[in-house]
PDB file of N, CA and C in Angstrom:
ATOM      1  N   UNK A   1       0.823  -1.193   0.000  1.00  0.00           N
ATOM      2  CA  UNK A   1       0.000   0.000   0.000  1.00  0.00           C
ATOM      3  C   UNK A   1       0.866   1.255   0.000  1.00  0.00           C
ATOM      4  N   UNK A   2       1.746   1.147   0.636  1.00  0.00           N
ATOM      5  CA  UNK A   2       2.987   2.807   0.521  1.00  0.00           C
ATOM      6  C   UNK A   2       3.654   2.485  -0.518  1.00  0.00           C
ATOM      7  N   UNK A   3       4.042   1.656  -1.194  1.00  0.00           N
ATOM      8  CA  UNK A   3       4.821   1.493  -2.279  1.00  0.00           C
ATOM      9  C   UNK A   3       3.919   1.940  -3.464  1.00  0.00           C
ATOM     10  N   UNK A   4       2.594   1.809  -3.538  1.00  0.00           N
ATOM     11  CA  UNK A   4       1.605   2.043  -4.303  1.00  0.00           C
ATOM     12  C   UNK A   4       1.632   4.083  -4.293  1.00  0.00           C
ATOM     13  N   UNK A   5       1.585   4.502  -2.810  1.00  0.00           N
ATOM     14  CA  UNK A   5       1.137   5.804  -2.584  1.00  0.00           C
ATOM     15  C   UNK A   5       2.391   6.432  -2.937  1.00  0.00           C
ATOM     16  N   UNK A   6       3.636   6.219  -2.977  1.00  0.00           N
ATOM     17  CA  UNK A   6       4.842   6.876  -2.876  1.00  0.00           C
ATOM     18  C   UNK A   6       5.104   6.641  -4.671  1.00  0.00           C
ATOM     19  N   UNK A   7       4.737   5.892  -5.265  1.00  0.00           N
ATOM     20  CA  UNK A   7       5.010   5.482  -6.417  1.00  0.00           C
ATOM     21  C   UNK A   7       5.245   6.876  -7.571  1.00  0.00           C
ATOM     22  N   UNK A   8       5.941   7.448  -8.088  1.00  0.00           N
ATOM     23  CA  UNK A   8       6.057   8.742  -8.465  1.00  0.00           C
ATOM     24  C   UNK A   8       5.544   9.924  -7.560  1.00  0.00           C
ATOM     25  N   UNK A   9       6.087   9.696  -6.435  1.00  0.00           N
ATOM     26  CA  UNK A   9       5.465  10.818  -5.321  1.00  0.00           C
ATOM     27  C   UNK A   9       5.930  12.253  -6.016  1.00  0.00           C
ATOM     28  N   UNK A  10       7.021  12.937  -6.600  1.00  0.00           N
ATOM     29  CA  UNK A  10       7.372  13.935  -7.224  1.00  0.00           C
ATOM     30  C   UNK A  10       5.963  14.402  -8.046  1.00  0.00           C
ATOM     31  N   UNK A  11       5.456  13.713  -8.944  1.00  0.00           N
ATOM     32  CA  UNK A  11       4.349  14.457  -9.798  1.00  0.00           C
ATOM     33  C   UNK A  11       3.062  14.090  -9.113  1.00  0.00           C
ATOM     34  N   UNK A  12       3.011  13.243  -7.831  1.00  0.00           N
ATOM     35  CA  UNK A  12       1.688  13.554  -7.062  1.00  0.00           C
ATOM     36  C   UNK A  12       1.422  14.608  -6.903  1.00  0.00           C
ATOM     37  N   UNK A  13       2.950  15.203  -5.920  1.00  0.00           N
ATOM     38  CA  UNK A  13       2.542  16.226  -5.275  1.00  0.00           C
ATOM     39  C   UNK A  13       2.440  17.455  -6.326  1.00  0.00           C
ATOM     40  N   UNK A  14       3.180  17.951  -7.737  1.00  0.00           N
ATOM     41  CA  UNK A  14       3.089  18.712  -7.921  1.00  0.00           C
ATOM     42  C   UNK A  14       1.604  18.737  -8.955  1.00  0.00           C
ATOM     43  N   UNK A  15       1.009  17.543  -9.020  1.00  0.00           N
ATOM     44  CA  UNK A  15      -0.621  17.636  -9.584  1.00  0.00           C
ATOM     45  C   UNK A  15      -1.619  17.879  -8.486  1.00  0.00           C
ATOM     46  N   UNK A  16      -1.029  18.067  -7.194  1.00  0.00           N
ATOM     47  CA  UNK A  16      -1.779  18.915  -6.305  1.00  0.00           C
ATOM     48  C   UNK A  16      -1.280  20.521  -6.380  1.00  0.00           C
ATOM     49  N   UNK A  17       0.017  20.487  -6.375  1.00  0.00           N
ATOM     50  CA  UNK A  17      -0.077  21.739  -6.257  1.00  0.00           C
ATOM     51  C   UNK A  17      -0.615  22.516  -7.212  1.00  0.00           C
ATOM     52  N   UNK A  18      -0.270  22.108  -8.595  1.00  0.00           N
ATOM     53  CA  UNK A  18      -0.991  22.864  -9.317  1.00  0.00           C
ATOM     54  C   UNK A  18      -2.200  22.716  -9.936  1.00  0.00           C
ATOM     55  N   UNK A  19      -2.824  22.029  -9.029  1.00  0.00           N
ATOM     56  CA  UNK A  19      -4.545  21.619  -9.297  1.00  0.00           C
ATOM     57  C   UNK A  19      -5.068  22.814  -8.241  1.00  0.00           C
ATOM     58  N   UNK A  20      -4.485  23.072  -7.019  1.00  0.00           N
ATOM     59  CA  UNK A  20      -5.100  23.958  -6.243  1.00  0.00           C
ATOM     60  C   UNK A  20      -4.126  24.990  -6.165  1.00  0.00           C
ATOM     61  N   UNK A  21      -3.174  25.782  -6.952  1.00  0.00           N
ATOM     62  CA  UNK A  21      -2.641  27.199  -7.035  1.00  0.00           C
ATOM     63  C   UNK A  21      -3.361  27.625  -7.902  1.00  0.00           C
ATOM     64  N   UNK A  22      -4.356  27.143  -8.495  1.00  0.00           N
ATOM     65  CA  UNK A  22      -5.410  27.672  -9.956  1.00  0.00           C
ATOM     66  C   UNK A  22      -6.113  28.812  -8.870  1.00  0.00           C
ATOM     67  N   UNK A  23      -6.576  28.382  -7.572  1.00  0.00           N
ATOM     68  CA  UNK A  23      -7.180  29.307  -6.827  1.00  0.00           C
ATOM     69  C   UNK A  23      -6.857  29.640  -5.512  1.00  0.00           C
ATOM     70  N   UNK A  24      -5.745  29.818  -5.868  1.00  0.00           N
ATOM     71  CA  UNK A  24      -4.661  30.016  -4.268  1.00  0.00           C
ATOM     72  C   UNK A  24      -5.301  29.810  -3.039  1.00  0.00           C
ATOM     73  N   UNK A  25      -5.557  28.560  -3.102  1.00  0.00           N
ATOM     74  CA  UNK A  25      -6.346  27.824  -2.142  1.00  0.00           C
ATOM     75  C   UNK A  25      -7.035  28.357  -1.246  1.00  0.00           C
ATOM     76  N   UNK A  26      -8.093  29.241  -2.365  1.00  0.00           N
ATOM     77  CA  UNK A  26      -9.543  29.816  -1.470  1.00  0.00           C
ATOM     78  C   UNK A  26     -10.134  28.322  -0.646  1.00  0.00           C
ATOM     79  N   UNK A  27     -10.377  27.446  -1.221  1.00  0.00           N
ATOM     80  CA  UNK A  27     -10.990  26.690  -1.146  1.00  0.00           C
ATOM     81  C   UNK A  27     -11.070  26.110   0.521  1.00  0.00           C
ATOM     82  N   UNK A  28     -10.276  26.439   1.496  1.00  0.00           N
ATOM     83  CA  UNK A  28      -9.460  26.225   3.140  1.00  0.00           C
ATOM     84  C   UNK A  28     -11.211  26.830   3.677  1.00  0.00           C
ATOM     85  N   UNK A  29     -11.328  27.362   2.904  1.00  0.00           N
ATOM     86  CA  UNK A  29     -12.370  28.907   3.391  1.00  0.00           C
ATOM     87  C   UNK A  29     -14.254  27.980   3.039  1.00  0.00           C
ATOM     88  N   UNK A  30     -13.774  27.254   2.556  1.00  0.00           N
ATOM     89  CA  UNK A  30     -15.117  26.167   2.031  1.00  0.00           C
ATOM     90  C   UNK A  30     -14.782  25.008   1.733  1.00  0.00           C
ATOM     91  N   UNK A  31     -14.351  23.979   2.797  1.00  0.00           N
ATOM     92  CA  UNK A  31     -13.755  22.588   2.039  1.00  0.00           C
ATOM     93  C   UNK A  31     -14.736  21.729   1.644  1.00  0.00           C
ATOM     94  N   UNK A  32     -15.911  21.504   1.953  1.00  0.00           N
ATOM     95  CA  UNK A  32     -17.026  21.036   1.750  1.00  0.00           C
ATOM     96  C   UNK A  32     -16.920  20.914  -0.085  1.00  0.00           C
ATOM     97  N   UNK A  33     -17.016  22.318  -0.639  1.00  0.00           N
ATOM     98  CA  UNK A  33     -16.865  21.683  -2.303  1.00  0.00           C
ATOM     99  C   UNK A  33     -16.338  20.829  -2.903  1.00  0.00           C
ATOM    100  N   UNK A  34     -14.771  20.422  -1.687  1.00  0.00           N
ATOM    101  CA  UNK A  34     -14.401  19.630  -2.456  1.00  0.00           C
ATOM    102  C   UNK A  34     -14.721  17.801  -1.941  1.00  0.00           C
ATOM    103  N   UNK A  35     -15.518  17.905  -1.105  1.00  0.00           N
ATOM    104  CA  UNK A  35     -16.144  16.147  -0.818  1.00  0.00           C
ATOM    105  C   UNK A  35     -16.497  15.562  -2.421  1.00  0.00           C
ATOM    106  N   UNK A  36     -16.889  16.195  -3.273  1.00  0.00           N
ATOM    107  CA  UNK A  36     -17.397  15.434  -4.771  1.00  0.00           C
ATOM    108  C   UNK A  36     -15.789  14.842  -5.461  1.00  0.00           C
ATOM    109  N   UNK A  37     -14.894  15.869  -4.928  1.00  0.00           N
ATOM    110  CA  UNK A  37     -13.591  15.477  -5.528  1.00  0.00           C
ATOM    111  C   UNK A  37     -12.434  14.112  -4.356  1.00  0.00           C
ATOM    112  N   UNK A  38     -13.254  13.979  -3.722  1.00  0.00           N
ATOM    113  CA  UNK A  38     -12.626  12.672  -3.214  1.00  0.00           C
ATOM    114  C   UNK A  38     -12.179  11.594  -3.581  1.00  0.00           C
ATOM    115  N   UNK A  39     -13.259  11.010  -3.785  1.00  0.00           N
ATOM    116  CA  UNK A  39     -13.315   9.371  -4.411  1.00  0.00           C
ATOM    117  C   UNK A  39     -12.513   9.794  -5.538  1.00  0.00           C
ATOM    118  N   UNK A  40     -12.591  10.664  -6.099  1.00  0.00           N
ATOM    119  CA  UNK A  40     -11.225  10.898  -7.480  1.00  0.00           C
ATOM    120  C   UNK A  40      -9.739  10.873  -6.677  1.00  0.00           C
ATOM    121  N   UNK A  41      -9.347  11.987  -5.812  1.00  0.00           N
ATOM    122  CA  UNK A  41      -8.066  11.890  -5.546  1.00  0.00           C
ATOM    123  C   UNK A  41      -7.796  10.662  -4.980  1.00  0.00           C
ATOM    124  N   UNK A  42      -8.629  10.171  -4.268  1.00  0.00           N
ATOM    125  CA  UNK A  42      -8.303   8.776  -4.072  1.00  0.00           C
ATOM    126  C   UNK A  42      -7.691   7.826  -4.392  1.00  0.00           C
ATOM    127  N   UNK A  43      -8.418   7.913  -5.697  1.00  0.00           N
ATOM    128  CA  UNK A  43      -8.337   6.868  -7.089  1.00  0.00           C
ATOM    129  C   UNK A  43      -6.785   6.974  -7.267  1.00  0.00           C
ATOM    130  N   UNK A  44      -6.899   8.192  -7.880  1.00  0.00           N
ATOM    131  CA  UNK A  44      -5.853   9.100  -8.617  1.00  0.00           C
ATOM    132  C   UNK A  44      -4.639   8.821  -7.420  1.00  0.00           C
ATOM    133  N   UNK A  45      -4.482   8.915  -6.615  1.00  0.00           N
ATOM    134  CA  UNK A  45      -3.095   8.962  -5.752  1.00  0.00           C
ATOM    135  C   UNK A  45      -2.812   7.254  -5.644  1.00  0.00           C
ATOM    136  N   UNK A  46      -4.053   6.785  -5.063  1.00  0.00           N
ATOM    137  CA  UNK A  46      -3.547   4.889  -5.307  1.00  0.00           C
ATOM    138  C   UNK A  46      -3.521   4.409  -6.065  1.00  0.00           C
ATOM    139  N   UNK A  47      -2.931   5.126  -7.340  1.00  0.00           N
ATOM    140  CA  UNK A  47      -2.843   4.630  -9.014  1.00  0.00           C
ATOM    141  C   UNK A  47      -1.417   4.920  -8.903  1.00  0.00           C
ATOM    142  N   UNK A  48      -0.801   3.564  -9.994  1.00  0.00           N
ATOM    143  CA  UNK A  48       0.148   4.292 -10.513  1.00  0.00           C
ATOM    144  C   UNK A  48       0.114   4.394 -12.278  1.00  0.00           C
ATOM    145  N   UNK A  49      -0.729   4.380 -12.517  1.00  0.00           N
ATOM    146  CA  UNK A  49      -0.958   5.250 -13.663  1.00  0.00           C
ATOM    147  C   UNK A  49      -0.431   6.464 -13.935  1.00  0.00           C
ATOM    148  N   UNK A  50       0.263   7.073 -14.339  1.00  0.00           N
ATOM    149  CA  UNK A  50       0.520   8.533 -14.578  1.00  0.00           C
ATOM    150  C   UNK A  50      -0.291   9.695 -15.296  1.00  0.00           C
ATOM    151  N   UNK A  51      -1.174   8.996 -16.123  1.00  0.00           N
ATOM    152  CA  UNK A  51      -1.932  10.032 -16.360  1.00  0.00           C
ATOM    153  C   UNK A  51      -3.291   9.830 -15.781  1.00  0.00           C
ATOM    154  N   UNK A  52      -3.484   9.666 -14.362  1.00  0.00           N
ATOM    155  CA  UNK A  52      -4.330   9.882 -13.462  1.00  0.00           C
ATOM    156  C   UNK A  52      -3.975  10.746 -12.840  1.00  0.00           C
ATOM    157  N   UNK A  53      -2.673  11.403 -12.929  1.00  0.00           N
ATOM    158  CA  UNK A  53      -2.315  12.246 -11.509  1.00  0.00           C
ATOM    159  C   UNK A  53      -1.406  13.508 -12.118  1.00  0.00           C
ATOM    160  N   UNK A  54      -1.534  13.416 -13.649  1.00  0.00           N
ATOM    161  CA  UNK A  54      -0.809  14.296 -14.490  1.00  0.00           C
ATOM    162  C   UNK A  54      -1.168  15.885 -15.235  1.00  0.00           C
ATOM    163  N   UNK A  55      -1.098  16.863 -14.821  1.00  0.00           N
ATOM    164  CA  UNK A  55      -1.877  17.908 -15.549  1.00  0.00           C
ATOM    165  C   UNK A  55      -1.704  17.696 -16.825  1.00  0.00           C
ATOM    166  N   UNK A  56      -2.807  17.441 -17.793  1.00  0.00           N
ATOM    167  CA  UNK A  56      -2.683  17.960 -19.099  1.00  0.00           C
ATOM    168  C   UNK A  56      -3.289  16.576 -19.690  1.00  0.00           C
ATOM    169  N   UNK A  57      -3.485  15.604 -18.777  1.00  0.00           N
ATOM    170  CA  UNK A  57      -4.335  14.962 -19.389  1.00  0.00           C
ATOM    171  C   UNK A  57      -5.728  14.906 -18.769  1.00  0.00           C
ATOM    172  N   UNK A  58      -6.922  13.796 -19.784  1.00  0.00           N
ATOM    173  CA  UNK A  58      -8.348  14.634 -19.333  1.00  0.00           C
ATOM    174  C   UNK A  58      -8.339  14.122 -17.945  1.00  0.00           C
ATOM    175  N   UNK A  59      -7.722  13.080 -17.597  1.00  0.00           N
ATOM    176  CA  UNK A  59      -8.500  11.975 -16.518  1.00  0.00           C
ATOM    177  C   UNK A  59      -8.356  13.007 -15.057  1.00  0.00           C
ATOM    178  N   UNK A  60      -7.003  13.736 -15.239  1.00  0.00           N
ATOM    179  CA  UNK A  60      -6.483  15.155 -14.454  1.00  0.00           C
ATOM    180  C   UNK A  60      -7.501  15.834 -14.275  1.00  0.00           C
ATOM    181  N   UNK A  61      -8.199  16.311 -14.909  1.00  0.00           N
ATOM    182  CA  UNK A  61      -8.914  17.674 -15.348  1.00  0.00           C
ATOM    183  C   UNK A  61     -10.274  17.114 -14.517  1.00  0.00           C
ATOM    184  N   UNK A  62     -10.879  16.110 -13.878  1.00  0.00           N
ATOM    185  CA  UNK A  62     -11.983  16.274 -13.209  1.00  0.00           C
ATOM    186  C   UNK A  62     -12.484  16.621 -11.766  1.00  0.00           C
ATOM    187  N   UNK A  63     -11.287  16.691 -11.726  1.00  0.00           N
ATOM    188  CA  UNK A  63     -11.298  17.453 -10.519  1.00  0.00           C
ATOM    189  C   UNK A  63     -11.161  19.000 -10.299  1.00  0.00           C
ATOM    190  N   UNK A  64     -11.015  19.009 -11.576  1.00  0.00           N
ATOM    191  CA  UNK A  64     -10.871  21.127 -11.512  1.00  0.00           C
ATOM    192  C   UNK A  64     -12.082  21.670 -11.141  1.00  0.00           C
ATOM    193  N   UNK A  65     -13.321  21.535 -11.876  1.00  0.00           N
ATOM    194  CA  UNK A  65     -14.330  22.002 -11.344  1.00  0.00           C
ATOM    195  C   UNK A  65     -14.801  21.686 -10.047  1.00  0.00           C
ATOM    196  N   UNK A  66     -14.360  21.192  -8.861  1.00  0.00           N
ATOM    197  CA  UNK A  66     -14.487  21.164  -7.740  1.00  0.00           C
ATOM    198  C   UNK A  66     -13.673  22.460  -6.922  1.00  0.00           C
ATOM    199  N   UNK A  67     -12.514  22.450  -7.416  1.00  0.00           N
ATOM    200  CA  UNK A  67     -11.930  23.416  -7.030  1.00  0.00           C
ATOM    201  C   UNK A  67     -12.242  24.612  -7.013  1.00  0.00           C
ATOM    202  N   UNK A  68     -12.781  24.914  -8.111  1.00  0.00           N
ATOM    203  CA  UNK A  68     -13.106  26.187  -8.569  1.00  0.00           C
ATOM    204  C   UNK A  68     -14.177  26.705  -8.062  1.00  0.00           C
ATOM    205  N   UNK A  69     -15.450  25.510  -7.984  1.00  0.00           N
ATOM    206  CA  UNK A  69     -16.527  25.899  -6.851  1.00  0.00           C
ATOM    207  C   UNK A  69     -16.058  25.931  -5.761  1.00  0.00           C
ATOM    208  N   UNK A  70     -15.330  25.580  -4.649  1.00  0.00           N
ATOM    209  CA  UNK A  70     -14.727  25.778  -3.572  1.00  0.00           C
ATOM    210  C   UNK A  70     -14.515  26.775  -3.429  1.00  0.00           C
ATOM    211  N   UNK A  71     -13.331  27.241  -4.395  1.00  0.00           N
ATOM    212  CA  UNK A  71     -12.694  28.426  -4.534  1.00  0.00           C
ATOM    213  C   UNK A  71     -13.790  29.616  -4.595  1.00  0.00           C
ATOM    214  N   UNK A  72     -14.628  29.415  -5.471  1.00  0.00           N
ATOM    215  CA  UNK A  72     -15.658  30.600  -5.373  1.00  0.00           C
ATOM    216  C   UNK A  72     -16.691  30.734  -4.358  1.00  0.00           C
ATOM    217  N   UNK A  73     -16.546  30.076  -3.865  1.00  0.00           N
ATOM    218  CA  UNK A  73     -17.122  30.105  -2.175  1.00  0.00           C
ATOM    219  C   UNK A  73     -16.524  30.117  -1.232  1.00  0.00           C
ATOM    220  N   UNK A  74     -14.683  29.667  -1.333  1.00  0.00           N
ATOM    221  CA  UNK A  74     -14.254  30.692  -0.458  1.00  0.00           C
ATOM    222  C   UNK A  74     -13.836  32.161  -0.441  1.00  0.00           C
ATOM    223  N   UNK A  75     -14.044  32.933  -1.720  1.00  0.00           N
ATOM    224  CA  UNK A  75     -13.825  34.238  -1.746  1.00  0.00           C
ATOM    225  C   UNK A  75     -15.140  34.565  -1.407  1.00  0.00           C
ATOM    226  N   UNK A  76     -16.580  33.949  -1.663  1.00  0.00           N
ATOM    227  CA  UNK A  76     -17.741  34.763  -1.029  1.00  0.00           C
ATOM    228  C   UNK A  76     -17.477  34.629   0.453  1.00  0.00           C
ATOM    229  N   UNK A  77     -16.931  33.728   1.543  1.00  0.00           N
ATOM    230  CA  UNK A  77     -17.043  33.386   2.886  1.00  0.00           C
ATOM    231  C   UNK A  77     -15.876  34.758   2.835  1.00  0.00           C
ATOM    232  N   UNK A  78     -14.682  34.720   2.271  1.00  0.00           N
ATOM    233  CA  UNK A  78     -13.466  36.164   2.921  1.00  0.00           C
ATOM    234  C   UNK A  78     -14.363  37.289   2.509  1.00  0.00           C
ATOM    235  N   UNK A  79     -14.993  37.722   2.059  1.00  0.00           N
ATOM    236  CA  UNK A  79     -15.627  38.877   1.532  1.00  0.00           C
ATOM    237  C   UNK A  79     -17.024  39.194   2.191  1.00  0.00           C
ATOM    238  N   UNK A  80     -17.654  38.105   2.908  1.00  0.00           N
ATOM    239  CA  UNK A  80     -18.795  38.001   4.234  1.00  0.00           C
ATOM    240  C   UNK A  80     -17.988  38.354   4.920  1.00  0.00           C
ATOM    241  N   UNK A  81     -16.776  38.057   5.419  1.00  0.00           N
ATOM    242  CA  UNK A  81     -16.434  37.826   7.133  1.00  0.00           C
ATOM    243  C   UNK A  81     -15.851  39.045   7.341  1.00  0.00           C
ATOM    244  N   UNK A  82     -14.861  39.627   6.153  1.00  0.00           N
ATOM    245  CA  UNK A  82     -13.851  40.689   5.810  1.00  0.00           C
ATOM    246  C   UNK A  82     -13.780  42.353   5.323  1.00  0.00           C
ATOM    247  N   UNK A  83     -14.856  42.014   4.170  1.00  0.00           N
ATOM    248  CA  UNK A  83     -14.811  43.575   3.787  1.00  0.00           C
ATOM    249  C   UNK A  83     -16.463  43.769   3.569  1.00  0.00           C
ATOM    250  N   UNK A  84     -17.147  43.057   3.113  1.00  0.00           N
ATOM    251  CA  UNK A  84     -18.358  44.095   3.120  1.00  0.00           C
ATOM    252  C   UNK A  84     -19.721  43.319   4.116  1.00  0.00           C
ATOM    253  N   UNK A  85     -19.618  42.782   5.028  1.00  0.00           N
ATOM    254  CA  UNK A  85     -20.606  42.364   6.008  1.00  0.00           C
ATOM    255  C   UNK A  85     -22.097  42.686   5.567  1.00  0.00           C
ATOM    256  N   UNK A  86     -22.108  44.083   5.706  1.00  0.00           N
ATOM    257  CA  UNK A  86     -23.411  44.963   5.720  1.00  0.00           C
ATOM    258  C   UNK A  86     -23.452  45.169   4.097  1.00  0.00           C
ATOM    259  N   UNK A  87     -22.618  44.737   3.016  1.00  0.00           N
ATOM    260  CA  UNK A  87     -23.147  45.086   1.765  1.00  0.00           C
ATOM    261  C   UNK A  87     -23.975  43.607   1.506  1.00  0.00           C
ATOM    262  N   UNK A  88     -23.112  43.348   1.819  1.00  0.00           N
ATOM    263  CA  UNK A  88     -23.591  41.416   1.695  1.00  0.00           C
ATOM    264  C   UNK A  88     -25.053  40.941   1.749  1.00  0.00           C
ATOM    265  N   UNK A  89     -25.164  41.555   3.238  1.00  0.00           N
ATOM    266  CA  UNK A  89     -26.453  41.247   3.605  1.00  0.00           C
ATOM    267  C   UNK A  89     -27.549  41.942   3.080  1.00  0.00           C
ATOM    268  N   UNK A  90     -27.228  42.947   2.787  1.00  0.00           N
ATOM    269  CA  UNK A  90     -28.275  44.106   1.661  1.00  0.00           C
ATOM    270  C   UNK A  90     -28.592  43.010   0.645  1.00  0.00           C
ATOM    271  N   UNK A  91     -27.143  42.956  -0.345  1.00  0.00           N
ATOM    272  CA  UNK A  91     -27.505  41.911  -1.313  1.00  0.00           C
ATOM    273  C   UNK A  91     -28.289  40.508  -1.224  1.00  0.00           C
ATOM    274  N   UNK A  92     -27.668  40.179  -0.337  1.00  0.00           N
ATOM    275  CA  UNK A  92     -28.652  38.939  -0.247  1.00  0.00           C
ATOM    276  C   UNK A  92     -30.155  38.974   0.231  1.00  0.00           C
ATOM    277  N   UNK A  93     -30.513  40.296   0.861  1.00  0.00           N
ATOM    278  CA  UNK A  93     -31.821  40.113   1.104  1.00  0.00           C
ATOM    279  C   UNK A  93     -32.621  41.078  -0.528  1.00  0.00           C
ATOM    280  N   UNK A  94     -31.869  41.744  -1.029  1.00  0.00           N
ATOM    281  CA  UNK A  94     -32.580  42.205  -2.355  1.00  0.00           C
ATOM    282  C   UNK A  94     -32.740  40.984  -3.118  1.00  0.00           C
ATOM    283  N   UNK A  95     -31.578  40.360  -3.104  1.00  0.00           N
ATOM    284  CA  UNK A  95     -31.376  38.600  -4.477  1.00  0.00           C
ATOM    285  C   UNK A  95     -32.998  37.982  -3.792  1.00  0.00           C
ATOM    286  N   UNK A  96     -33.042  37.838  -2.647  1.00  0.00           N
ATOM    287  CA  UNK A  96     -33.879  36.861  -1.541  1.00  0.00           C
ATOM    288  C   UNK A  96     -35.453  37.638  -2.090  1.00  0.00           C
ATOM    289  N   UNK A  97     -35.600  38.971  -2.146  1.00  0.00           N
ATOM    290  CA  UNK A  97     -36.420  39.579  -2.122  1.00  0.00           C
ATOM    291  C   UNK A  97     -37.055  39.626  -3.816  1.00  0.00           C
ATOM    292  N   UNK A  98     -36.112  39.362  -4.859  1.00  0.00           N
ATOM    293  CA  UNK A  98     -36.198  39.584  -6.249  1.00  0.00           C
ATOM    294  C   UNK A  98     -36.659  38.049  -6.543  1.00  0.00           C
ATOM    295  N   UNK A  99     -35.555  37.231  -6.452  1.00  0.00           N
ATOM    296  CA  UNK A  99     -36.141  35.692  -6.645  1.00  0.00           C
ATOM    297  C   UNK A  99     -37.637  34.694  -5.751  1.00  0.00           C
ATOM    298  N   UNK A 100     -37.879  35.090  -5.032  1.00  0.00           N
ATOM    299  CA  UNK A 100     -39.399  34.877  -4.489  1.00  0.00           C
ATOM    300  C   UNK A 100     -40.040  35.618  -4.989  1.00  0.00           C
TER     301      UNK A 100
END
C-alpha cells in the first residue's frame, strides 16, 4: 500500500499543487466543495498510472471544477467575514427579495 502511494510521489505532489494554485487555495475557506472530488483523488493517488495524476491529461482535469466551486465560495465566505458584512447582507436580502 505505501509502495503504491509513494510510487512517483514527485508528480503527485506537484498535480496537487498545481490543481489547487489555480485558486490560491480559497478553497481552506469552504472545504465542503471539495467532498465530490474525493473518491477521485483517491483513485488518482492509489494509481500508478501517470496520467491519473498528471496535468494535461483529461482523466487530471476532473477534478478542476471542484476546485473552482470551492474556490468561489471561499472568496464569497473572505468577503462576508472581511470587507463588506453589511453590503452582503443588503444583497442577499434584495437577491432573496427579487427571486421569491
Amino acid at each position: 500500500m505505501i509502495s503504491v502511494l509513494v510510487a512517483n510521489y514527485d508528480i503527485k505532489i506537484l498535480f496537487l499543487i498545481l490543481g489547487f494554485l489555480a485558486v490560491d487555495f480559497l478553497f481552506i475557506e469552504y472545504p465542503a466543495g471539495l467532498l465530490p472530488a474525493l473518491p477521485y483523488f483517491a483513485y488518482a493517488m492509489l494509481s500508478t498510472y501517470i496520467p491519473y495524476y498528471f496535468i494535461g491529461f483529461q482523466y487530471s482535469m476532473m477534478f478542476i471544477p471542484f476546485v473552482f466551486i470551492a474556490g468561489i465560495f471561499g472568496i464569497y465566505v473572505i468577503l462576508e467575514k472581511l470587507i463588506f458584512p453589511q453590503t452582503l447582507k443588503k444583497l442577499k436580502n434584495i437577491l432573496r427579495i427579487q427571486c421569491w
